[in-house]
Protein backbone atom coordinates (compact mmCIF):
# COMPACT_ATOMS: atom_id res chain seq x y z
CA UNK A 1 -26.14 62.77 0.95
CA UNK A 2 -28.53 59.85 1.35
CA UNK A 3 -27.25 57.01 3.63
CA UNK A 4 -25.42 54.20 2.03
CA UNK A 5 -27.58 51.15 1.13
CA UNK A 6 -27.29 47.79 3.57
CA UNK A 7 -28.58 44.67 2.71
CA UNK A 8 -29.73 42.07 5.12
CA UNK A 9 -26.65 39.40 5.24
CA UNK A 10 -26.96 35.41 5.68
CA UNK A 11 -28.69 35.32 9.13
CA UNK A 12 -25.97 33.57 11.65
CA UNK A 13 -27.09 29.98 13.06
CA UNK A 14 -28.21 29.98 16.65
CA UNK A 15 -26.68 28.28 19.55
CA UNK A 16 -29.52 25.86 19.37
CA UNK A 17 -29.39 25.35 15.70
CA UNK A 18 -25.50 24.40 16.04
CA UNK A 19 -25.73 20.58 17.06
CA UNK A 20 -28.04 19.97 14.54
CA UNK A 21 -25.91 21.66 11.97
CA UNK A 22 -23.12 18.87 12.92
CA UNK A 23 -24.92 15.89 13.38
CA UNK A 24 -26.36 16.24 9.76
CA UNK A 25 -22.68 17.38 8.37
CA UNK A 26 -21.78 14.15 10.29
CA UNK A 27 -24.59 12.27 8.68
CA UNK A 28 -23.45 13.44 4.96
CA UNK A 29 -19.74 12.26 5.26
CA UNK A 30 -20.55 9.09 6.86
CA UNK A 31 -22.81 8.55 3.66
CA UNK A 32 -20.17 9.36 1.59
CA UNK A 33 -17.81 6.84 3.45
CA UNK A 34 -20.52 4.22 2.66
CA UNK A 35 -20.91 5.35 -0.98
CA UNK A 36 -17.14 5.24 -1.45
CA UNK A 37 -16.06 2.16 0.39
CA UNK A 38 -19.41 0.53 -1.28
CA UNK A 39 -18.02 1.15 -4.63
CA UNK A 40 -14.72 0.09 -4.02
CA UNK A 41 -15.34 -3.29 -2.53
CA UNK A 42 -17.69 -3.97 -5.54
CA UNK A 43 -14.96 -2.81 -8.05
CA UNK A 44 -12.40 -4.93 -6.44
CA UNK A 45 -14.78 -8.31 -6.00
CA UNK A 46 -15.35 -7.55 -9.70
CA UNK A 47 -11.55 -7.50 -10.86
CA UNK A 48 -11.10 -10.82 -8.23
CA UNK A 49 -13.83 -12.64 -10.25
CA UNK A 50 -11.71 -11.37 -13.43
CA UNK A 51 -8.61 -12.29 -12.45
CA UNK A 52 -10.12 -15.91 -12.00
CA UNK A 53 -12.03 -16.39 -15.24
CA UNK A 54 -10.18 -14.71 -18.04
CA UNK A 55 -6.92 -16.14 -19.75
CA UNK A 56 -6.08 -18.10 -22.33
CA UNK A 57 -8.76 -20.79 -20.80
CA UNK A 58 -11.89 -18.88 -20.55
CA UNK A 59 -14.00 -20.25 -17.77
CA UNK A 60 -17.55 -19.47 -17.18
CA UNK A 61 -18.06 -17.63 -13.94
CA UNK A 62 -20.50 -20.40 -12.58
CA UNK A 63 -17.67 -22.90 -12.93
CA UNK A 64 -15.47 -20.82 -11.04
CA UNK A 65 -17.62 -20.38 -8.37
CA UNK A 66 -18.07 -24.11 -7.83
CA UNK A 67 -14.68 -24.88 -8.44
CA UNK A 68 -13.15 -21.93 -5.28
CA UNK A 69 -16.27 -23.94 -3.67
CA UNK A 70 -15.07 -27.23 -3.83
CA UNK A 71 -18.08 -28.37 -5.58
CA UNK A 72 -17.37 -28.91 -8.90
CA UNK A 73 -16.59 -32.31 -11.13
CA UNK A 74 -13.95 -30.95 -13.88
CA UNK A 75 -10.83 -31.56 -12.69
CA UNK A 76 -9.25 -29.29 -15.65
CA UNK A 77 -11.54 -26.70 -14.26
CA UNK A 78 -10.01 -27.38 -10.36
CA UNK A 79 -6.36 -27.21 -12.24
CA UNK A 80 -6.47 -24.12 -13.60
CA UNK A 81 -8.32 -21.86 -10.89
CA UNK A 82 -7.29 -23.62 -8.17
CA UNK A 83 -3.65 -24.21 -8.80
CA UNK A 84 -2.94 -21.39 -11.19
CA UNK A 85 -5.15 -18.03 -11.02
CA UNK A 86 -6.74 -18.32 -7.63
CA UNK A 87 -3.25 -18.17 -5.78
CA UNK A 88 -2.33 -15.16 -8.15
CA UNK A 89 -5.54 -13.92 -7.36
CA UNK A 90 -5.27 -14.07 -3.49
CA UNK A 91 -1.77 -12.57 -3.68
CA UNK A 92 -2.48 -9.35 -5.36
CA UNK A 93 -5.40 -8.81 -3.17
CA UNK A 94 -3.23 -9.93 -0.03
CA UNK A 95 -0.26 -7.75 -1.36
CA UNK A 96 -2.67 -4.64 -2.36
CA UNK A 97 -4.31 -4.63 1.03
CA UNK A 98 -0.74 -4.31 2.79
CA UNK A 99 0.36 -2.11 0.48
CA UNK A 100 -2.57 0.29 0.67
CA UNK A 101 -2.76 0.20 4.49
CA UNK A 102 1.09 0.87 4.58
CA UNK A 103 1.18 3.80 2.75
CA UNK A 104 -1.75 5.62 4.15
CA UNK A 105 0.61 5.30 7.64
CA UNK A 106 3.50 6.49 5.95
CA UNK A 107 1.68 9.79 4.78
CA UNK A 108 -0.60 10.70 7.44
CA UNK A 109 2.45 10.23 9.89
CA UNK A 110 5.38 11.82 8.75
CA UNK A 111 2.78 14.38 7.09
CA UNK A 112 4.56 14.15 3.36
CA UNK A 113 2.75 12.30 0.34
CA UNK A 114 6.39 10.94 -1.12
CA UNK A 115 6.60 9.01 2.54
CA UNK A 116 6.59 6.08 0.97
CA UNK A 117 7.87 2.98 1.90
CA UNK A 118 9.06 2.41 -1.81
CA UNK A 119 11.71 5.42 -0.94
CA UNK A 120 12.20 5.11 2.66
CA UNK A 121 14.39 1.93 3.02
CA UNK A 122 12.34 -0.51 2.96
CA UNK A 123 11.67 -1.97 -0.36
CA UNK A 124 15.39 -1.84 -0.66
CA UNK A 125 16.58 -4.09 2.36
CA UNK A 126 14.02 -6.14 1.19
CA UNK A 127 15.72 -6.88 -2.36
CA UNK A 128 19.19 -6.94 -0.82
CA UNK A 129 18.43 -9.40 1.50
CA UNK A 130 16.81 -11.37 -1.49
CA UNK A 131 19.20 -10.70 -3.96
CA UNK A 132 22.13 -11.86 -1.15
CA UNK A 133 20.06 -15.02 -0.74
CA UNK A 134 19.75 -15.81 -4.35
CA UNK A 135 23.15 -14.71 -5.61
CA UNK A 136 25.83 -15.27 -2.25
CA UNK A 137 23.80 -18.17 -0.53
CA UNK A 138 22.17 -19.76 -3.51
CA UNK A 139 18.13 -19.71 -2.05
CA UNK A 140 15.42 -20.12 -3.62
CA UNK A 141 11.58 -20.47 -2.96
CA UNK A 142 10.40 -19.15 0.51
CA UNK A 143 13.96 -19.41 1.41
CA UNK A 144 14.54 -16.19 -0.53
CA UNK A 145 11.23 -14.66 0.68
CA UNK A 146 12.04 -15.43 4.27
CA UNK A 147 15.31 -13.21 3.49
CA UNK A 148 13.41 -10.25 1.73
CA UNK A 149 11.44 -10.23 4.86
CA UNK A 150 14.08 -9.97 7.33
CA UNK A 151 15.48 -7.20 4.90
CA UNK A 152 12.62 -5.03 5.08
CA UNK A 153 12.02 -5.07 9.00
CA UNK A 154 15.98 -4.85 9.52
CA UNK A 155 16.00 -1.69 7.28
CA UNK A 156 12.77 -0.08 8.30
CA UNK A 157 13.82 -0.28 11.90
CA UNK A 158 17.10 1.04 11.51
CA UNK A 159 15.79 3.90 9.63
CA UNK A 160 13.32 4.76 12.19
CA UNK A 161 16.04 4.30 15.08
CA UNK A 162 18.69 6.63 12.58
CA UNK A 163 16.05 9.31 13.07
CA UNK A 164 15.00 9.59 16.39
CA UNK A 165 16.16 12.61 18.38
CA UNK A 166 14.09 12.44 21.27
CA UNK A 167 11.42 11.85 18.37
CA UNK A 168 10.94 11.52 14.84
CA UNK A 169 10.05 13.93 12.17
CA UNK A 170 9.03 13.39 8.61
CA UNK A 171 11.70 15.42 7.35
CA UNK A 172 14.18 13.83 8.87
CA UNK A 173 12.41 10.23 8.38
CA UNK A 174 12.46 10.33 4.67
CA UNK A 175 15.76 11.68 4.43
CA UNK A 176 17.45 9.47 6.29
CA UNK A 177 15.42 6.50 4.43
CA UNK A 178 16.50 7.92 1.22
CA UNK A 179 19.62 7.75 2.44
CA UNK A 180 19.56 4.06 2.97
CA UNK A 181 17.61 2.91 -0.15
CA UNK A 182 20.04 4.23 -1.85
CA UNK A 183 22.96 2.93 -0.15
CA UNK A 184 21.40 -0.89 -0.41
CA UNK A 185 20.30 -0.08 -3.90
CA UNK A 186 23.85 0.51 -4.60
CA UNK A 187 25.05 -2.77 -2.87
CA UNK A 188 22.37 -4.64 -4.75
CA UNK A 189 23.40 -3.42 -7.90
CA UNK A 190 26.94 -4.59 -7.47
CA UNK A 191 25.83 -8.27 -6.51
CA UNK A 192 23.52 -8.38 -9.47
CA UNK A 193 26.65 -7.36 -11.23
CA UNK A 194 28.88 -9.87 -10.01
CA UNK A 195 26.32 -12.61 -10.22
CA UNK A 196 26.52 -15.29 -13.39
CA UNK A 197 23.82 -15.23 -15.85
CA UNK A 198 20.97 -17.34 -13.95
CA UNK A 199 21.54 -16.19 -10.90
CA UNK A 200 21.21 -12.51 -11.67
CA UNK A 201 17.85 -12.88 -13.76
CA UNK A 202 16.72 -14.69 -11.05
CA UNK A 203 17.22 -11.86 -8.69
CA UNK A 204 16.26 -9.25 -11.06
CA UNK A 205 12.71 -11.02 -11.78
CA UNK A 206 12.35 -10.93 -7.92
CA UNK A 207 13.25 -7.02 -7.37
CA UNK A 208 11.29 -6.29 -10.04
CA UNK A 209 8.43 -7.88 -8.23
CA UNK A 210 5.37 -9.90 -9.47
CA UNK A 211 2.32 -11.54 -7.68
CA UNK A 212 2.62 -14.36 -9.69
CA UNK A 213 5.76 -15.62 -7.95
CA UNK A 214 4.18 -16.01 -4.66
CA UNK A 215 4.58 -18.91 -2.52
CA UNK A 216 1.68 -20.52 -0.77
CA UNK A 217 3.27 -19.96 2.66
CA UNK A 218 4.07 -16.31 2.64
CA UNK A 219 0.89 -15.65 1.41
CA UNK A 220 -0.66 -17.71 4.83
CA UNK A 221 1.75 -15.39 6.34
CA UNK A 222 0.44 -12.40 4.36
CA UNK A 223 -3.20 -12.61 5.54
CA UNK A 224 -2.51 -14.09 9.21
CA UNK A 225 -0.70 -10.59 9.45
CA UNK A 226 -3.54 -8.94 7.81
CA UNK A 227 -6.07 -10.62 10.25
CA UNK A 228 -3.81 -9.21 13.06
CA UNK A 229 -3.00 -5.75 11.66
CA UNK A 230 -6.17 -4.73 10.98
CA UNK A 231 -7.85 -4.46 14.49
CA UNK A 232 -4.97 -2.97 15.95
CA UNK A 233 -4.69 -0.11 13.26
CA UNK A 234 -8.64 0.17 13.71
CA UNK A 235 -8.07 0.66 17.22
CA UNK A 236 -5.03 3.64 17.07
CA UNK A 237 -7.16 5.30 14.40
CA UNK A 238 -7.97 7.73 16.47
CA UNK A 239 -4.12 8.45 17.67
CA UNK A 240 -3.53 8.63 13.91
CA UNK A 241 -6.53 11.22 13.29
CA UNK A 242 -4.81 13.04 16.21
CA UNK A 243 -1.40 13.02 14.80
CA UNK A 244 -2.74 14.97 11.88
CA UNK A 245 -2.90 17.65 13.31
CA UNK A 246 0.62 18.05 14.74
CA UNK A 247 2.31 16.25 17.66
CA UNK A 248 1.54 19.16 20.03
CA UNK A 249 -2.11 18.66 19.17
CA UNK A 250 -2.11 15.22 19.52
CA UNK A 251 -0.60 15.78 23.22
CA UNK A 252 -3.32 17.98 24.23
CA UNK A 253 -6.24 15.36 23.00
CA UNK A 254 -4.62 12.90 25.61
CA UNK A 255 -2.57 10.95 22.32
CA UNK A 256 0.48 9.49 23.97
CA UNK A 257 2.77 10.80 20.40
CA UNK A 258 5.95 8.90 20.42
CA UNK A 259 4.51 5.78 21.28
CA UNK A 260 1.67 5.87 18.85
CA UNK A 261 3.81 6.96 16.19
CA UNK A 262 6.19 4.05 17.31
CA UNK A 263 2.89 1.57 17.17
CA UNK A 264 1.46 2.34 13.90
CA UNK A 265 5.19 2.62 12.09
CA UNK A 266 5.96 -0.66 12.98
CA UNK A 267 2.77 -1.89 12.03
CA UNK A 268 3.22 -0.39 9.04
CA UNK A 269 6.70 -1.56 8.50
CA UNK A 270 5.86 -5.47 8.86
CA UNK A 271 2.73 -5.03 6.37
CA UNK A 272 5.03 -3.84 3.94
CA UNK A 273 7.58 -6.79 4.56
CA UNK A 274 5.61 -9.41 4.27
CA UNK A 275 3.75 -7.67 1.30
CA UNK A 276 7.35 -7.35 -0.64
CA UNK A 277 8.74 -10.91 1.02
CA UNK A 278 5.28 -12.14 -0.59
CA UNK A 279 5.98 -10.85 -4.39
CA UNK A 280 8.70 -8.76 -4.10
CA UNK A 281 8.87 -4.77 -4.30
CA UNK A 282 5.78 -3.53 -5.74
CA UNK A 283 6.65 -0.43 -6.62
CA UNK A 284 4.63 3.16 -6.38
CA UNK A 285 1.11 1.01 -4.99
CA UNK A 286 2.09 2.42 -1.27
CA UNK A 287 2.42 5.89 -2.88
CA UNK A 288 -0.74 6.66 -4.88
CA UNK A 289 -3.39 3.94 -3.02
CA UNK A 290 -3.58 7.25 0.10
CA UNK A 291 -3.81 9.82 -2.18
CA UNK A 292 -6.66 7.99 -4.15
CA UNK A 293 -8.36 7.63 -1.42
CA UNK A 294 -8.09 10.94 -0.09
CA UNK A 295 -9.54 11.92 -3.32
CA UNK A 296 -12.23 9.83 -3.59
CA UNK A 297 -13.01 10.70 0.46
CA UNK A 298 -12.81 14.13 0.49
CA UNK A 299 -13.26 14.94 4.09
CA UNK A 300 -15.14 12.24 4.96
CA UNK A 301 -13.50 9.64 7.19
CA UNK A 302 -12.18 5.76 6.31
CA UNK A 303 -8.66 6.20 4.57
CA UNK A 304 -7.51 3.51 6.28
CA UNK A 305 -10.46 1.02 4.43
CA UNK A 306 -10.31 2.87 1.58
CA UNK A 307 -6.79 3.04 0.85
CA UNK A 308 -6.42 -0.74 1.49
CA UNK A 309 -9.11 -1.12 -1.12
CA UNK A 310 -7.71 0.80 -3.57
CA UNK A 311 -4.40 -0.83 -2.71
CA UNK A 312 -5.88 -4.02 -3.68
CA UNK A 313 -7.85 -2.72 -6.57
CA UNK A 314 -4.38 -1.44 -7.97
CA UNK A 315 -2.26 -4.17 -7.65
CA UNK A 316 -4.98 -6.44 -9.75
CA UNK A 317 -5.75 -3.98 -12.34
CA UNK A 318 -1.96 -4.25 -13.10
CA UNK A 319 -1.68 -7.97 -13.10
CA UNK A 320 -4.62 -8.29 -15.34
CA UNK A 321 -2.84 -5.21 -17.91
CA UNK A 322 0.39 -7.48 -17.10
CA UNK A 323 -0.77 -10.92 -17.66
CA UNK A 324 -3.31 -10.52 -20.30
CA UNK A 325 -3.27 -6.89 -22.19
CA UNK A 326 0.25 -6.76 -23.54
CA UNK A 327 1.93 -8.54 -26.03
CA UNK A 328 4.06 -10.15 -23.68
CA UNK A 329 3.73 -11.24 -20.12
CA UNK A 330 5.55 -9.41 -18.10
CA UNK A 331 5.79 -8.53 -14.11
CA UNK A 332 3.26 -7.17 -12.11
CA UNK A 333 5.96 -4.15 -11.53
CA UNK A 334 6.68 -3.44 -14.81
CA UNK A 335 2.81 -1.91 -15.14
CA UNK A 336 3.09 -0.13 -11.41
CA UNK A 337 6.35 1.45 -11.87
CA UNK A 338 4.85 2.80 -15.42
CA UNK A 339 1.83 4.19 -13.98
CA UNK A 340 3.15 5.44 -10.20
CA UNK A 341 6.28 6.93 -11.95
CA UNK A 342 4.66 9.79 -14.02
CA UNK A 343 2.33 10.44 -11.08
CA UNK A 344 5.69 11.21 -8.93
CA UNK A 345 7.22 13.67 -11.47
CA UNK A 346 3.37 14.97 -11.22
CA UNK A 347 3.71 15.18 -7.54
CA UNK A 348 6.98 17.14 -7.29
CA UNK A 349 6.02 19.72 -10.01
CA UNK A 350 2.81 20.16 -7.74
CA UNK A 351 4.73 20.63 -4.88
CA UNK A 352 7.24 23.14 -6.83
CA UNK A 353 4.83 24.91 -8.21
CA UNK A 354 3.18 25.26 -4.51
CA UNK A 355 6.24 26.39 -3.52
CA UNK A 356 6.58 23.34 -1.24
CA UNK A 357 9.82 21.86 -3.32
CA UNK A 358 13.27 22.50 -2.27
């Protein structure tokens, strides 16, 4: 019987050959991070420049420019960019960038894509609070969004201080959050319901949630945060690339767990409140901007830029389909909540059908 055939395999890389191997896999994702982040600061400086020049006033984009610039001589021009689209403008870049940075944090820490601020408590003390202000103590203005904002750090703290137990885990993170959104969901409802005519629109339009409806001041607020958050979250990235892996490999790469987990919640906690006490809940933006990213990334680092981006880029394309593609204007929610909804009936049959659903 003649000897079995053998053919010469894939010869195996050498020690030496090993360091090279890296620094050009290295090399290829941080090209890709380029590529993508590239891309998606052009896409949203190209949706910023839309939001200021179409409408029912077209406006050359020269005109704009010189107008944001503070050198132009039509004072119609100055009206309507500077006192009407420019503000919405900055908001739903302001609100997207919070939004997008918030979620990514939720995710990657408590290791579950529906870790969402939208379901974990927060969102929800943030329209009580502004519903209670509107309806019980008759606010208005950045009265009310001073409220929301105290209602979304009240709730996201208590939430994270309901589930420690020595620590905090995602399972028990979202649950208990759940369990609060829905409990302040359910007190909302009954003020809205108790509320005359006026008031309760008023408070609806506001849960609902809309960039338009931002006030000059919380949106100073907005980006001073911003300015602030940034750095730091840039500087525990590498805690949060650690916590990826698991708490107990965190530990061993010298990541001090509990507090950075502690450091980047909170961070993410006050982006989101003065994101919502800026234009109100924006629903399902925190949920998909991450996994878009993630997408888009592969395994290439920069979720945190890149989800911020898309954040951003999200939040605009949906005023724009709000404000100028429908029949009727309508809030900037309206257009999130369609669009992130079906993706989280999407999600859940994934995770079924991965046998990951309960």
């Amino acid at each position: 019987m003649s000897a079995a055939t053998t053919y010469p395999g894939p010869a195996a890389p050498s020690p030496a050959d090993v360091p090279t191997a890296l620094a050009a896999h290295r090399r290829r994702l941080r090209r890709r991070t380029t590529a993508v982040v590239a891309a998606l600061c052009v896409v949203v400086v190209g949706l910023f420049a839309t939001m200021l020049t179409v409408g029912s006033y077209q406006l050359p984009l020269a005109d704009v420019v010189a107008s944001v610039l503070h050198v132009g001589d039509d004072p119609s021009v100055d009206f309507v960019v500077q006192g009407i689209r420019l503000p919405v403008a900055l908001a739903a870049l302001g609100v997207g960038l919070a939004l997008g940075l918030s979620g990514v944090v939720f995710q990657t820490l408590l290791a579950n894509p529906l870790a969402s601020p939208d379901f974990v408590g927060v969102s929800s003390g943030a329209s009580l609070f502004a519903a209670g202000a509107i309806i019980v103590v008759s606010l208005n203005g950045i009265a009310t969004s001073v409220a929301a904002l105290v209602g979304a750090l009240v709730s996201g703290l208590l939430v994270y201080a309901l589930a420690w137990r020595g620590g905090v885990t995602g399972y028990r993170f979202i649950l208990i959050g759940i369990g609060i959104s829905q409990f302040m969901l359910s007190i909302t409802a009954y003020l809205v319901a108790r509320a005359d005519i006026h008031d309760a629109r008023e408070a609806m339009t506001w849960i609902i949630g809309s960039v338009g409806m931002a006030d000059p001041g919380t949106l100073q607020a907005l980006f001073a945060v911003l300015l602030l958050s940034v750095p730091l979250l840039v500087l525990l990235a590498r805690p949060l690339r650690g916590l990826q892996l698991g708490d107990d490999s965190a530990a061993a790469l010298g990541v001090r767990v509990e507090a950075a987990r502690w450091g980047l919640m909170t961070l993410a906690i006050v982006l989101v409140a003065f994101a919502t006490a800026a234009a109100g809940p924006i629903m399902f933006v925190a949920l998909v901007a991450g996994p878009l990213a993630h997408r888009l990334l592969g395994s290439a680092p920069g979720a945190l830029l890149a989800s911020a981006l898309v954040g951003a880029a999200l939040v605009m394309m949906a005023e724009l389909v709000a404000a100028h593609l429908l029949p009727t204007a309508l809030p900037t929610g309206v257009v999130t909540g369609a669009v992130g909804a079906p993706y989280l009936l999407w999600l859940l049959v994934s995770a079924n059908r991965g046998g990951r659903g309960g």
